[in-house]
N, C-alpha and C. Protein backbone atom coordinates (compact mmCIF):
# COMPACT_ATOMS: atom_id res chain seq x y z
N UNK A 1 15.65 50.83 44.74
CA UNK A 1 14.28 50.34 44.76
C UNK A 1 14.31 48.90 44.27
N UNK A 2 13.58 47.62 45.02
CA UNK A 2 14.34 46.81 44.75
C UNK A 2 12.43 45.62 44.49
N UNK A 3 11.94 46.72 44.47
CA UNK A 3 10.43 46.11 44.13
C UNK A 3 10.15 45.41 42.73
N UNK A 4 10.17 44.41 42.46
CA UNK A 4 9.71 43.36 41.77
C UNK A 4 8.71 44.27 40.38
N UNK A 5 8.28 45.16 40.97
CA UNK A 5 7.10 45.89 39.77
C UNK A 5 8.38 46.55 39.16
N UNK A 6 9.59 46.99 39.56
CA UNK A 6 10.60 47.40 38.62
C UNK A 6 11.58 46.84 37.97
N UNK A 7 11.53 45.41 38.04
CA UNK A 7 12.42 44.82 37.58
C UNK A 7 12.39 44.98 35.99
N UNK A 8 13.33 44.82 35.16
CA UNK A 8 13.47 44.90 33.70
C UNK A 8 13.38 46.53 33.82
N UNK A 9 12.77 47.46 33.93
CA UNK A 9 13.32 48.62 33.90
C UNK A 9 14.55 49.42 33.73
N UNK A 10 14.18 50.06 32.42
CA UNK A 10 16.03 51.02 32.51
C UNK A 10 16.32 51.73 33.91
N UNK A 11 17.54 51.97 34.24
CA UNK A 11 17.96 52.62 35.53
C UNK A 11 17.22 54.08 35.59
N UNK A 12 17.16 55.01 34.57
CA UNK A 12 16.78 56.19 34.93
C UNK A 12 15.37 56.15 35.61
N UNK A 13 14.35 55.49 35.12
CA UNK A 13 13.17 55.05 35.34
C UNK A 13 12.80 54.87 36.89
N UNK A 14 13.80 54.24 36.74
CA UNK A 14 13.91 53.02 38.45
C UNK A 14 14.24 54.02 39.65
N UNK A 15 15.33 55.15 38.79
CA UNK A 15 15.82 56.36 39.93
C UNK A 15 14.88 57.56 40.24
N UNK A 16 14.06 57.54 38.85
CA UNK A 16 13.02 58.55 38.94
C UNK A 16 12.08 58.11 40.70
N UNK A 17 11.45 57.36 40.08
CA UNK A 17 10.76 56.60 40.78
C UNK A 17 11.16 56.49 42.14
N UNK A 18 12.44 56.30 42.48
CA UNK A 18 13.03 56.23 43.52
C UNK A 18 12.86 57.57 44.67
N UNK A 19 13.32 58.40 43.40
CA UNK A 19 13.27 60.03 44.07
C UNK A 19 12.02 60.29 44.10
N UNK A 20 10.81 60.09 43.78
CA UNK A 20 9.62 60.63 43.77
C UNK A 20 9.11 60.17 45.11
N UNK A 21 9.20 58.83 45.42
CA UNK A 21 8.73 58.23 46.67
C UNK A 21 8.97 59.05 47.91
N UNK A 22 10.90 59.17 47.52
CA UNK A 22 11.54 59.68 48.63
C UNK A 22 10.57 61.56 48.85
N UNK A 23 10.62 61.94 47.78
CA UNK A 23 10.05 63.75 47.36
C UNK A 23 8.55 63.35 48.41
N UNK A 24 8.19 62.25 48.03
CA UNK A 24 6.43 62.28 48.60
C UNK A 24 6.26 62.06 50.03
N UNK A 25 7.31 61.41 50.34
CA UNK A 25 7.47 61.58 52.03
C UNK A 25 6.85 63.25 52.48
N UNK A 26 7.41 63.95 52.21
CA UNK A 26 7.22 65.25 52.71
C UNK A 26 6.72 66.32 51.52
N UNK A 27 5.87 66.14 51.06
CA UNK A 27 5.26 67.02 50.00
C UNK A 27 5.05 68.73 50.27
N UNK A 28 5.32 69.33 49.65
CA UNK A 28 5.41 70.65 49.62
C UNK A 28 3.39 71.38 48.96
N UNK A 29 3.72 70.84 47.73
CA UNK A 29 2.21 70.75 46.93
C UNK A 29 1.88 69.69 46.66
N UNK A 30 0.51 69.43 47.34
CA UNK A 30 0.10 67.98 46.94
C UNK A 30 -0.42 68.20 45.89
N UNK A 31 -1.28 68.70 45.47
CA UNK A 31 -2.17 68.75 44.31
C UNK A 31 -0.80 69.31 42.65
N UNK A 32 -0.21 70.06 42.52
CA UNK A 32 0.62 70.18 41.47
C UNK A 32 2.03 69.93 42.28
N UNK A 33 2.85 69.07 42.51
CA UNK A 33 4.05 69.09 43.09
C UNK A 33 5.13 68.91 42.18
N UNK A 34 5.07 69.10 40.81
CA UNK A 34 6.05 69.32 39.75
C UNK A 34 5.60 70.13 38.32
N UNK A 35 7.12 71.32 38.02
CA UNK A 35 6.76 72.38 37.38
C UNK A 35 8.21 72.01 36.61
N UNK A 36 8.01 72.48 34.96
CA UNK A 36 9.13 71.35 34.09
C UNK A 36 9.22 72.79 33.15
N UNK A 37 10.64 73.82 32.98
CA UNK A 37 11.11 74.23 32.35
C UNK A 37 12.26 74.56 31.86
N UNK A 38 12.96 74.93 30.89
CA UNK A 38 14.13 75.09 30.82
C UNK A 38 15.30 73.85 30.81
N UNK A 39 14.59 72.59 30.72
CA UNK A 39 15.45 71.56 31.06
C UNK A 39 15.94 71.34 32.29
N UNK A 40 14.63 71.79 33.70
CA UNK A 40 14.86 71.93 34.84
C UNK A 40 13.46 71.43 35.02
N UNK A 41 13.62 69.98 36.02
CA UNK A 41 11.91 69.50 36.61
C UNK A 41 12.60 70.34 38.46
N UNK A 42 11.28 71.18 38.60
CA UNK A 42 11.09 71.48 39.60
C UNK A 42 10.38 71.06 40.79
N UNK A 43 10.48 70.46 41.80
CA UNK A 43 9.69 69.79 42.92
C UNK A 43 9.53 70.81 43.48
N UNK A 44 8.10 70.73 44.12
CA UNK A 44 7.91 71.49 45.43
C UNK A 44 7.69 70.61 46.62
N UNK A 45 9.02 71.08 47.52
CA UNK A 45 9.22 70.34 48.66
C UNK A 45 10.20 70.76 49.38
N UNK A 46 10.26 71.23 50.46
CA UNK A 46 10.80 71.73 51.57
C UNK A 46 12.22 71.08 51.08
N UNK A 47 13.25 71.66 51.11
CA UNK A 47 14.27 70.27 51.78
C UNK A 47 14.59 69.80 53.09
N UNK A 48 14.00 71.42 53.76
CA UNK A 48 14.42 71.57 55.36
C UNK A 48 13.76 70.76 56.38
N UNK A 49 12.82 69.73 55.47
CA UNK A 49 12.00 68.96 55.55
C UNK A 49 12.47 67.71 55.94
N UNK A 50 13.63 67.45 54.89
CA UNK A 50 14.40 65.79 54.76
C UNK A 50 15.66 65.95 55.60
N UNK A 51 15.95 64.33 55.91
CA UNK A 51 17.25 64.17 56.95
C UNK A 51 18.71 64.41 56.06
N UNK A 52 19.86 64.37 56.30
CA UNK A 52 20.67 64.25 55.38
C UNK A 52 20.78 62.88 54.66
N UNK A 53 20.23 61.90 55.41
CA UNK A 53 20.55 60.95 54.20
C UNK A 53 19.48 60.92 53.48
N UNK A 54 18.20 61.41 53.52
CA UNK A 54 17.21 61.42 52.58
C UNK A 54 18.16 62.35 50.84
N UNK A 55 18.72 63.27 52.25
CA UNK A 55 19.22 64.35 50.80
C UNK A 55 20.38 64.02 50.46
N UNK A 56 20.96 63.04 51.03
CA UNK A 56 22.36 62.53 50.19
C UNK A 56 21.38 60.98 48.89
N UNK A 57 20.67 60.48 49.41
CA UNK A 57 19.88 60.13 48.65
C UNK A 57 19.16 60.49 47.41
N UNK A 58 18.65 61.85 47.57
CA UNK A 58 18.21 62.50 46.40
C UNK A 58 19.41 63.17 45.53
N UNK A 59 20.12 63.65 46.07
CA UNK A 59 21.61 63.58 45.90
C UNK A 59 22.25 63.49 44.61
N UNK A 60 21.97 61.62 45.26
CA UNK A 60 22.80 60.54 44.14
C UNK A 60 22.10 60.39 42.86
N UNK A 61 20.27 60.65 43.48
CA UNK A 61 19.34 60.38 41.83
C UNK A 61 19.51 61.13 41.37
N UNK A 62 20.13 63.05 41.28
CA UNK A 62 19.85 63.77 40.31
C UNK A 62 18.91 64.78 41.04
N UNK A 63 18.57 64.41 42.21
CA UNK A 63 17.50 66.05 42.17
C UNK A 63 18.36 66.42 43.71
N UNK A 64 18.16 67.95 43.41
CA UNK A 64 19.32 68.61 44.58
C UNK A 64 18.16 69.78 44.85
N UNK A 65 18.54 70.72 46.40
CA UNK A 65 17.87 71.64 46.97
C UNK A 65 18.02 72.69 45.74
N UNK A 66 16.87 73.71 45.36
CA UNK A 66 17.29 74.62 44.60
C UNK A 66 17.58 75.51 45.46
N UNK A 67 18.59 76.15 44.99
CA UNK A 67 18.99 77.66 45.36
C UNK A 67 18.57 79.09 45.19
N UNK A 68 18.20 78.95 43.54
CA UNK A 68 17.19 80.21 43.19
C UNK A 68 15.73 80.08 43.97
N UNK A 69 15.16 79.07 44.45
CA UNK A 69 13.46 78.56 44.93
C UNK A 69 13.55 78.20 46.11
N UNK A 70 12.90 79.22 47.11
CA UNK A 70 12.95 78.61 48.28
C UNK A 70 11.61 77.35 48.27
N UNK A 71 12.09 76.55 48.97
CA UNK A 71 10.97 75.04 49.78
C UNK A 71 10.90 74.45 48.16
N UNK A 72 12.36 73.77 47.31
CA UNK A 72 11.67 72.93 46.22
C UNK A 72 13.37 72.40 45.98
N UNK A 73 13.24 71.22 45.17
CA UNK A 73 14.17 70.65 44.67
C UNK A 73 14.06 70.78 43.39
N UNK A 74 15.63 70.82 42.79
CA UNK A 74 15.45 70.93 41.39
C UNK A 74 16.38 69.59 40.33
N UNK A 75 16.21 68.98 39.44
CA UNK A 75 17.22 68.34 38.88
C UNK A 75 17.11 68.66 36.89
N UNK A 76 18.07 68.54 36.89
CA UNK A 76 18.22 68.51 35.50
C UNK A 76 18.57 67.01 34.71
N UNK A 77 18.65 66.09 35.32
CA UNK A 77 18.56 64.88 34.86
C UNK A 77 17.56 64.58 33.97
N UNK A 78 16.13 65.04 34.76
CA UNK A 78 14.61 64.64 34.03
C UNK A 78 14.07 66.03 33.90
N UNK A 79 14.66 66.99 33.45
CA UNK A 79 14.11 68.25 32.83
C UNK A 79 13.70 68.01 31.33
N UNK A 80 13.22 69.13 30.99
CA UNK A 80 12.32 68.92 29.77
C UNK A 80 14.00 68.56 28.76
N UNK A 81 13.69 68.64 27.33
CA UNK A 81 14.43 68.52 26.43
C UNK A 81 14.72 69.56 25.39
């Protein structure tokens, strides 16, 4: 993300951000589209939705297809604490 409103920003911030844009392309729940437990932020969003480089993209930030949840991504990067 190479937008000027992020400059000086720490990297995690910048990647969050990154992945959220990419997640909002194809929204699963618009109205609640993230559920935060266990040290697991949960997206709701298809993956079957995104191309592979969207998902080699999300990938690299930290959020991956869940396996236990069908239609959501999960990462533990930005899970609770």
């Amino acid at each position: 993300m190479s937008d000027t409103t992020t400059a000086g920003m720490p990297k995690a911030w910048r990647d969050l951000l990154e992945a959220i844009t990419i997640l909002a392309r194809h929204p699963g729940d618009e109205v609640s589209p993230f559920h935060c437990e266990h040290d697991q932020l949960t997206v709701m969003a298809d993956p079957a939705n995104f191309t592979a480089e969207e998902l080699a993209q999300l990938d690299e930030l930290g959020f991956f297809p869940d396996d236990d949840e069908e239609e959501t991504f999960a990462s533990f990067r930005f899970g609770s604490a």
